[in-house]
Protein backbone atom coordinates (compact mmCIF):
# COMPACT_ATOMS: atom_id res chain seq x y z
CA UNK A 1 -5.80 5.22 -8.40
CA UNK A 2 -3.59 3.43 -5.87
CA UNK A 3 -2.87 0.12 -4.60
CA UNK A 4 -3.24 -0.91 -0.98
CA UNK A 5 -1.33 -3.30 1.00
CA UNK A 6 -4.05 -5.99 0.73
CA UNK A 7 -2.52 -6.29 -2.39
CA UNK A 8 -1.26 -10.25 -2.80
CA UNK A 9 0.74 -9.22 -5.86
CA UNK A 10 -0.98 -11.36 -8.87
CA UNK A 11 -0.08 -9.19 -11.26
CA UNK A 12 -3.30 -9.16 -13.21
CA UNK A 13 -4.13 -5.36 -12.71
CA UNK A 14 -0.51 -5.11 -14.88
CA UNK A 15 -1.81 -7.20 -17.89
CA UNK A 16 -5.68 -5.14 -17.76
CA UNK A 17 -4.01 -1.52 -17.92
CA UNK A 18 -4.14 0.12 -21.35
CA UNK A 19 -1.65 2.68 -20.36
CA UNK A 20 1.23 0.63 -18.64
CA UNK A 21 0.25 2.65 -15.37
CA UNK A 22 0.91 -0.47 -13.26
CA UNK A 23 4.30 -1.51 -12.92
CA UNK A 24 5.80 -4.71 -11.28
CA UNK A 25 6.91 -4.68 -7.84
CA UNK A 26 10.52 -2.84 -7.66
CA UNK A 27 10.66 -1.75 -11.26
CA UNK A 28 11.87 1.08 -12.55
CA UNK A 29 9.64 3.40 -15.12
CA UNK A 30 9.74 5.74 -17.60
CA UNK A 31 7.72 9.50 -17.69
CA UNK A 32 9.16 11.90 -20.49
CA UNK A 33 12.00 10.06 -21.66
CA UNK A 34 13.74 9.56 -18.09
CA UNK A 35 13.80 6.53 -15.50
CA UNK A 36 12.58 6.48 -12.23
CA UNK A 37 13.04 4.96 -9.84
CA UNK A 38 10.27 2.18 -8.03
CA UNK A 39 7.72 3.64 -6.01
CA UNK A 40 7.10 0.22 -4.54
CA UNK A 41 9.14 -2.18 -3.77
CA UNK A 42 6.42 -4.70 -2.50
CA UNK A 43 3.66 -4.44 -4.37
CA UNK A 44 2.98 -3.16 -8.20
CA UNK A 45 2.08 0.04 -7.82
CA UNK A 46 0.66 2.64 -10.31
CA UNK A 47 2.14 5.59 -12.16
CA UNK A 48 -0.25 8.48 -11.30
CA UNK A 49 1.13 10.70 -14.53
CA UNK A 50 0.23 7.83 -17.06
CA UNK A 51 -3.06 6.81 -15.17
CA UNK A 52 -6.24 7.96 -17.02
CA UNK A 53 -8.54 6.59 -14.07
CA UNK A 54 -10.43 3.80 -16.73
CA UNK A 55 -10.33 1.62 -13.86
CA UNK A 56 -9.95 -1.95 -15.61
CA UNK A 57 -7.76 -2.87 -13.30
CA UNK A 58 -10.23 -2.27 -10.77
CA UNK A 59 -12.22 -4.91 -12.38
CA UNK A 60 -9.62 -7.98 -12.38
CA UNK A 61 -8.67 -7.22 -9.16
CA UNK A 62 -9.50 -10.35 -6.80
CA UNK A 63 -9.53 -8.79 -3.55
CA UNK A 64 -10.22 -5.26 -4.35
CA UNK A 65 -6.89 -3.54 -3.82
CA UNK A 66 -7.17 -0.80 -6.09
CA UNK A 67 -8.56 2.07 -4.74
CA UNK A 68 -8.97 6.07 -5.57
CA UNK A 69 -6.59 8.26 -4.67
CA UNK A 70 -7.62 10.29 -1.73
């Protein structure tokens, strides 16, 4: 899954995803016990390693931003 930049940045997709795939806008994250760094510095954006493709957040998202990878 991936976010677009129709995005508006509510932050609900971050609260819906049961495996803290989405982070906040400019946040670092953690895979395997090491930090990255953001891979988005405008919009959340989601972790493809920790994403199991449940797509919840595709259902709170309010102008469909959240789309399959390609």
């Amino acid at each position: 899954m991936q976010i677009i930049d129709e995005c508006i940045s509510c932050s609900a997709c971050i609260d819906e995803c049961p495996s803290n795939a989405i982070q906040p806008a400019g946040a670092e994250y953690d895979l395997n016990g090491q930090t990255h760094p953001a891979l988005n510095d405008e919009h959340p954006y989601i972790v493809a390693e920790l994403c199991d493709d449940c797509k919840s957040c595709t259902e709170v998202c309010p102008v469909e931003s959240i789309m399959p990878n390609e």
